[in-house]
Protein backbone atom coordinates (compact mmCIF):
# COMPACT_ATOMS: atom_id res chain seq x y z
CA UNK A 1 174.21 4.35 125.32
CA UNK A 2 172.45 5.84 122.18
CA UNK A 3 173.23 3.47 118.74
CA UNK A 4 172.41 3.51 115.25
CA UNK A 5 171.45 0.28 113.96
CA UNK A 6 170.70 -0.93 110.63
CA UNK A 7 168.25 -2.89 109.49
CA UNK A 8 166.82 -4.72 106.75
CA UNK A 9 167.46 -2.55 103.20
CA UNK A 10 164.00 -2.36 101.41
CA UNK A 11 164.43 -1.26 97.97
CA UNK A 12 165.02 2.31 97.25
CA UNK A 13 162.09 4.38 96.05
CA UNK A 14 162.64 6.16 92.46
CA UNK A 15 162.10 9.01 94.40
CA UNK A 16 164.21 8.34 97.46
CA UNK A 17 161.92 9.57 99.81
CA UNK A 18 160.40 7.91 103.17
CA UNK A 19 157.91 8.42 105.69
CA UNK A 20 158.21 7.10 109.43
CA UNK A 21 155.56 4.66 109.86
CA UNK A 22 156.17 2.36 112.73
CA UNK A 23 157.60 2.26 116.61
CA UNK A 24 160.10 -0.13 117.66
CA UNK A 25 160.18 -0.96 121.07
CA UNK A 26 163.15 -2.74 122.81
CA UNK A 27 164.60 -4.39 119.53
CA UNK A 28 160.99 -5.30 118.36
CA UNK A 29 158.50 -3.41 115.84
CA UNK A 30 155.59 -2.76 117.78
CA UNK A 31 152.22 -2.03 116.25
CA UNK A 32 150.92 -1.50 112.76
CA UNK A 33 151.84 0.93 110.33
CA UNK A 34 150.68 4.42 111.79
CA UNK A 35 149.53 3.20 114.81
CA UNK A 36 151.78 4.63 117.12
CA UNK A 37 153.47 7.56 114.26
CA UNK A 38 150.79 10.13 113.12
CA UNK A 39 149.95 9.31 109.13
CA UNK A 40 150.55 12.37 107.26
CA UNK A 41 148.94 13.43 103.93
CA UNK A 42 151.70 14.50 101.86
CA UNK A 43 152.52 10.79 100.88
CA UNK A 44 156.27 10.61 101.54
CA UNK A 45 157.32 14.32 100.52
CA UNK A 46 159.17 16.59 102.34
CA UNK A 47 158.74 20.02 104.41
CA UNK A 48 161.09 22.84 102.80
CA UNK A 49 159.71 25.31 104.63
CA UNK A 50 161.49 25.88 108.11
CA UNK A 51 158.87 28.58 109.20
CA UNK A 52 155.62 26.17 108.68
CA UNK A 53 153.79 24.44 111.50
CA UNK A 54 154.27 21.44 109.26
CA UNK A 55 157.54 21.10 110.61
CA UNK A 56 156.30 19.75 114.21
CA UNK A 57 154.89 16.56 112.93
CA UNK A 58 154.83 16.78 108.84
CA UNK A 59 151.74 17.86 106.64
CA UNK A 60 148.32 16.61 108.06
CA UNK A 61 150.22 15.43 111.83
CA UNK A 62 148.71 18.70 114.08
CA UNK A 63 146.83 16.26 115.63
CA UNK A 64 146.92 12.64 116.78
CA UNK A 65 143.17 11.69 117.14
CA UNK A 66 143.67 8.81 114.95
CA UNK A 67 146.82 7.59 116.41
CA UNK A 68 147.38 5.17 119.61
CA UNK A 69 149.39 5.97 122.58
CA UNK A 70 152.19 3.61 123.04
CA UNK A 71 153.36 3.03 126.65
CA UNK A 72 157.32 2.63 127.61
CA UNK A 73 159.61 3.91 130.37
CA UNK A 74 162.26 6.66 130.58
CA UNK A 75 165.55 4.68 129.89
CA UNK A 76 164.00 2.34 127.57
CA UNK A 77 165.24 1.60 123.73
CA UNK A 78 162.77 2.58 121.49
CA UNK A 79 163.10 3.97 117.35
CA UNK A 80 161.49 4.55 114.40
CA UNK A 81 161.04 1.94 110.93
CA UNK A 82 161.54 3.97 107.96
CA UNK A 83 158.82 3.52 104.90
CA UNK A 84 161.39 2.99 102.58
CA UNK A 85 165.20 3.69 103.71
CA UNK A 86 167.19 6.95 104.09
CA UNK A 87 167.49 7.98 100.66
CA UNK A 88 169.28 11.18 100.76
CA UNK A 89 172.47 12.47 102.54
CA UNK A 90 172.17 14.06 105.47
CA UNK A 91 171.68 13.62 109.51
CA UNK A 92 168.91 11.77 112.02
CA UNK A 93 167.65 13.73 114.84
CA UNK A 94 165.22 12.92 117.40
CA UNK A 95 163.21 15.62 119.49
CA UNK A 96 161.01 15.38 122.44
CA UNK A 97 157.84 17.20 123.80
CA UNK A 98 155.97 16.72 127.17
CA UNK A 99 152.31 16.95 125.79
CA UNK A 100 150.00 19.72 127.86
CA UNK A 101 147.53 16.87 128.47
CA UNK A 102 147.43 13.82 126.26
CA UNK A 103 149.98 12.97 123.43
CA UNK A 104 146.78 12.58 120.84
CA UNK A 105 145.58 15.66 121.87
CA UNK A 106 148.59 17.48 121.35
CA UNK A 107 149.29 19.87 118.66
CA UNK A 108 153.60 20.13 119.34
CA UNK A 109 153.20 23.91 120.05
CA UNK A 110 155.15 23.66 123.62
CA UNK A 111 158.85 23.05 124.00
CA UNK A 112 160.96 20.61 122.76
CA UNK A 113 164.62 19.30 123.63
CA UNK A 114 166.90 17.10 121.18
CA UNK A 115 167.72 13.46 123.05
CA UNK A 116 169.65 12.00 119.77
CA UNK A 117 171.66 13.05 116.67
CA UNK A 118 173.54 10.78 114.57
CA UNK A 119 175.40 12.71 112.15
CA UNK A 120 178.81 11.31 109.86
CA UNK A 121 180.03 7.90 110.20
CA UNK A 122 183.27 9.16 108.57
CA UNK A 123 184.87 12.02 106.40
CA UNK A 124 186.91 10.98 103.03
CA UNK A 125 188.10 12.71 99.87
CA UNK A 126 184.64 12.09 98.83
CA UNK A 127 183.31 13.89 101.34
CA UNK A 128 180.80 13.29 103.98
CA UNK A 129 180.12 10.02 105.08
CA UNK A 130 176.33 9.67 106.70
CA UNK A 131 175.34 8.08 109.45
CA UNK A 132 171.79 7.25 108.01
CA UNK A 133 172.78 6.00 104.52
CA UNK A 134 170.58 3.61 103.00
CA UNK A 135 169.15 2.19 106.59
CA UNK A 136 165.72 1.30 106.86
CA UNK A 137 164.94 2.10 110.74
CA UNK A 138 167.41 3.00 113.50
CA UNK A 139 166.81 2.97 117.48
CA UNK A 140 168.09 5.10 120.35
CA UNK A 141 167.53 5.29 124.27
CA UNK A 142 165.15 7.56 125.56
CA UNK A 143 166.82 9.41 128.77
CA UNK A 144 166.52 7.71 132.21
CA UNK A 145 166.12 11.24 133.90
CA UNK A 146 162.83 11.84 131.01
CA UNK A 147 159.73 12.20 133.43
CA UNK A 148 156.66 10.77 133.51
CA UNK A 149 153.93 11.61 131.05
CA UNK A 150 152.75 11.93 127.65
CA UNK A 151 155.29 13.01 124.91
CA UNK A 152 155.56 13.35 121.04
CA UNK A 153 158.98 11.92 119.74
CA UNK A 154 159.62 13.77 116.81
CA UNK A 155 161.66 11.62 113.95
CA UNK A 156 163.72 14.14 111.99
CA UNK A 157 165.83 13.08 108.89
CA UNK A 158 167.40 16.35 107.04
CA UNK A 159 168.10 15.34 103.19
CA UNK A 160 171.23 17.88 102.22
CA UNK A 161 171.56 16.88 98.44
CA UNK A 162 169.99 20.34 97.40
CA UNK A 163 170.87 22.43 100.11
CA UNK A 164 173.81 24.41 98.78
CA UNK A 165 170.60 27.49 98.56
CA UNK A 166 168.63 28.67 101.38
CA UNK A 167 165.41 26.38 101.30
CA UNK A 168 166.99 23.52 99.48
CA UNK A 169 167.35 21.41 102.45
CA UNK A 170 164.00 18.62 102.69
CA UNK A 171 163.29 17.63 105.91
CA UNK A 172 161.33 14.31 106.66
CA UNK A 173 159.27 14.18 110.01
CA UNK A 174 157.14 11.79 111.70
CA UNK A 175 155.98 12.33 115.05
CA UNK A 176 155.41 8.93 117.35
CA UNK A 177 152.95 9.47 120.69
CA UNK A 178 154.28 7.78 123.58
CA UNK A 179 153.17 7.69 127.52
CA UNK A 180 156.63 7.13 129.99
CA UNK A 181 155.95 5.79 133.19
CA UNK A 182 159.06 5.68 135.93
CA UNK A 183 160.32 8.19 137.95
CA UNK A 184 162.31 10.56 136.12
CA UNK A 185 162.84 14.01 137.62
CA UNK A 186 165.06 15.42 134.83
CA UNK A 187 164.55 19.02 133.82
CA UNK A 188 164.51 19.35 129.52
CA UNK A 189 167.33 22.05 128.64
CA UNK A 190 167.78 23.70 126.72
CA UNK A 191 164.09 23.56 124.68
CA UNK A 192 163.13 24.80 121.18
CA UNK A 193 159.78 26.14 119.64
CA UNK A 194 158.85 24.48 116.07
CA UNK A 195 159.01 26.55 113.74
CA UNK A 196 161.91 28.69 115.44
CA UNK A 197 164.34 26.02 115.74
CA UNK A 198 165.84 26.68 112.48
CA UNK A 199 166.59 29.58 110.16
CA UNK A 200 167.55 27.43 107.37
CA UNK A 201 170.69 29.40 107.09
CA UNK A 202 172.25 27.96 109.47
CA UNK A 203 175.77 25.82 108.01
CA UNK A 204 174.20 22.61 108.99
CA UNK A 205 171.06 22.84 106.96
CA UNK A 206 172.02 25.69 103.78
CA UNK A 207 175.39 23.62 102.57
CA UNK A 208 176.99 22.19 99.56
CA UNK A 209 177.92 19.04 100.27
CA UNK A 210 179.56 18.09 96.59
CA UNK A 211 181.88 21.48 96.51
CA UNK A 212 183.91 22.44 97.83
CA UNK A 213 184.06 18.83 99.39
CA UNK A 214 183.27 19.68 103.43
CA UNK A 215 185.96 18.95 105.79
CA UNK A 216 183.22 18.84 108.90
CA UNK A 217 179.94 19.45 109.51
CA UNK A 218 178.00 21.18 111.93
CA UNK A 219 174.41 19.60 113.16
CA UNK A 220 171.62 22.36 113.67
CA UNK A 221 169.28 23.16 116.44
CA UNK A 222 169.81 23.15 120.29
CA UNK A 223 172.55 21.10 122.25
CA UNK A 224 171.41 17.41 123.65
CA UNK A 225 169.62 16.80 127.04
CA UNK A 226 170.98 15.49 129.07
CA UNK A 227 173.61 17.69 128.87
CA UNK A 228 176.66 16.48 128.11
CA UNK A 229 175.32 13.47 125.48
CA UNK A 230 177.08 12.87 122.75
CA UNK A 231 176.63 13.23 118.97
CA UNK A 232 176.42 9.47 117.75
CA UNK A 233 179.09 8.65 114.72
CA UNK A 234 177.91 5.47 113.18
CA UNK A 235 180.20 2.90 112.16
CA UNK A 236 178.53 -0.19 110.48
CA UNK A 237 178.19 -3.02 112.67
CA UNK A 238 179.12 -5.77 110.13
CA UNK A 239 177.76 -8.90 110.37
CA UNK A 240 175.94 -7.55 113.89
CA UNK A 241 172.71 -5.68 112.93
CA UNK A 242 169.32 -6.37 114.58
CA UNK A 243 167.21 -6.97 111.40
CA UNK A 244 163.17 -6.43 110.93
C-alpha cells in the first residue's frame, strides 16, 4: 500500500522552494545529501518549461556520474527528503525509468511509467486541500511486479499557485538512481517520453486554483502501473508520523 507520510517541518524558505536531496529507504534516510539524488545547478528553482530536457531530472541532472547507485528490491518502501518542505500547492508524483545500461550513465531519454500520485487530502469552501502541504519528505512502495535492473525514480512536485496561464505551473524534480534486485516480471504500461508527457495545457497543470474555487482536480500525465493503483488522498496521520 502506497502512503504519504509526514515528517519533520524544517522551516519554510522565503522563497518556498525545495530541492530533493536525499533517499529514504525502509523508514530510514539513507546516504548523504546528493548521494543517491542527482545535485542540480539551478539551486532550488523550478523548470517552467514543459518542452525542456530539464524536465527528466532538473537543470544540470542529464547525467549521474557523480551520483551513487543505491540498491533495494521491487516491493520495497523507499522516498524522497525534501531540502526544505513543500512550499507551494499542488500534487507529488513519482515516475520510473529502466536505465539502457547503468542508472549513472543514464540520460532519462527512454520510457517512463508513473508508480505514485498523491494529489488532495480534502476539498472545502476554500478550495483544494493538498496532499503535500508543508511536509518535508514523503515515502511510497515501489511495485512488487518492477523488474530487475537499474532505474531513475523521478521525484515530481507540481507548484499550482501561478498556474491559472499556460507556463505558470513550476515543477520541482529530482531524479534518485536505484539498482532493484528480485524477480519482478511486470511489464511498465502505459510509458511516457520527457518532455512529451505534458502540454502544460492540460486542466491539471494550466489552473486557477483561488477562482473560481475548484470543485475537483484532475492529475496530469499517464495512468499508474500497475494498472489499477490508486491515486493516494492523504489524510494527516496525527500523532502517527515517522519523523527524520
Amino acid at each position: 500500500m502506497k502512503s504519504f507520510v509526514p515528517v519533520l517541518a524544517f522551516a519554510s524558505t522565503a522563497l518556498a522552494h525545495w530541492n530533493y536531496d536525499r533517499l529514504i529507504h525502509k523508514g530510514e534516510i539513507v546516504g548523504d545529501a546528493y548521494e543517491y539524488i542527482r545535485q542540480t545547478t539551478n539551486s532550488n528553482s523550478p523548470v517552467s518549461d514543459v518542452t525542456s530536457t530539464d524536465m527528466r531530472c532538473n537543470v544540470g541532472g542529464d547525467n549521474g556520474n557523480a551520483t551513487e547507485t543505491y540498491e533495494v528490491a521491487a516491493g520495497d518502501s523507499i522516498g524522497f527528503v525534501i531540502n526544505s518542505e513543500f512550499g507551494h500547492p499542488g500534487p507529488q508524483q513519482v515516475y520510473i525509468s529502466k536505465a539502457t545500461d547503468t542508472a549513472a550513465e543514464y540520460d532519462g531519454s527512454g520510457d517512463w511509467a508513473k508508480i505514485y500520485a498523491a494529489t488532495t487530502s480534502n476539498i472545502t469552501s476554500d478550495g483544494l486541500q493538498w496532499a503535500a502541504n508543508g511536509v518535508s519528505s514523503f515515502v511510497f512502495d515501489l511495485p512488487s511486479d518492477l523488474p530487475a535492473g537499474e532505474y531513475l525514480v523521478r521525484a515530481e512536485g507540481i507548484a499550482l499557485h501561478g498556474a491559472s496561464t499556460e507556463g505558470g505551473a513550476q515543477f520541482y524534480i529530482g531524479c534518485a538512481q536505484v539498482k532493484v534486485t528480485g524477480s519482478g516480471s511486470g511489464s511498465l504500461s502505459p510509458t511516457v517520453q520527457i518532455p512529451g508527457v505534458y502540454t502544460g495545457t492540460e486542466p491539471g497543470i494550466e489552473i486557477n486554483i483561488y477562482y473560481p474555487v475548484p470543485t475537483n482536480y484532475t492529475t496530469p500525465g499517464p495512468a499508474l502501473w500497475p494498472s489499477g493503483t490508486a491515486e493516494h488522498l492523504y489524510a494527516p496521520l496525527v500523532g502517527s508520523a515517522t519523523m527524520f
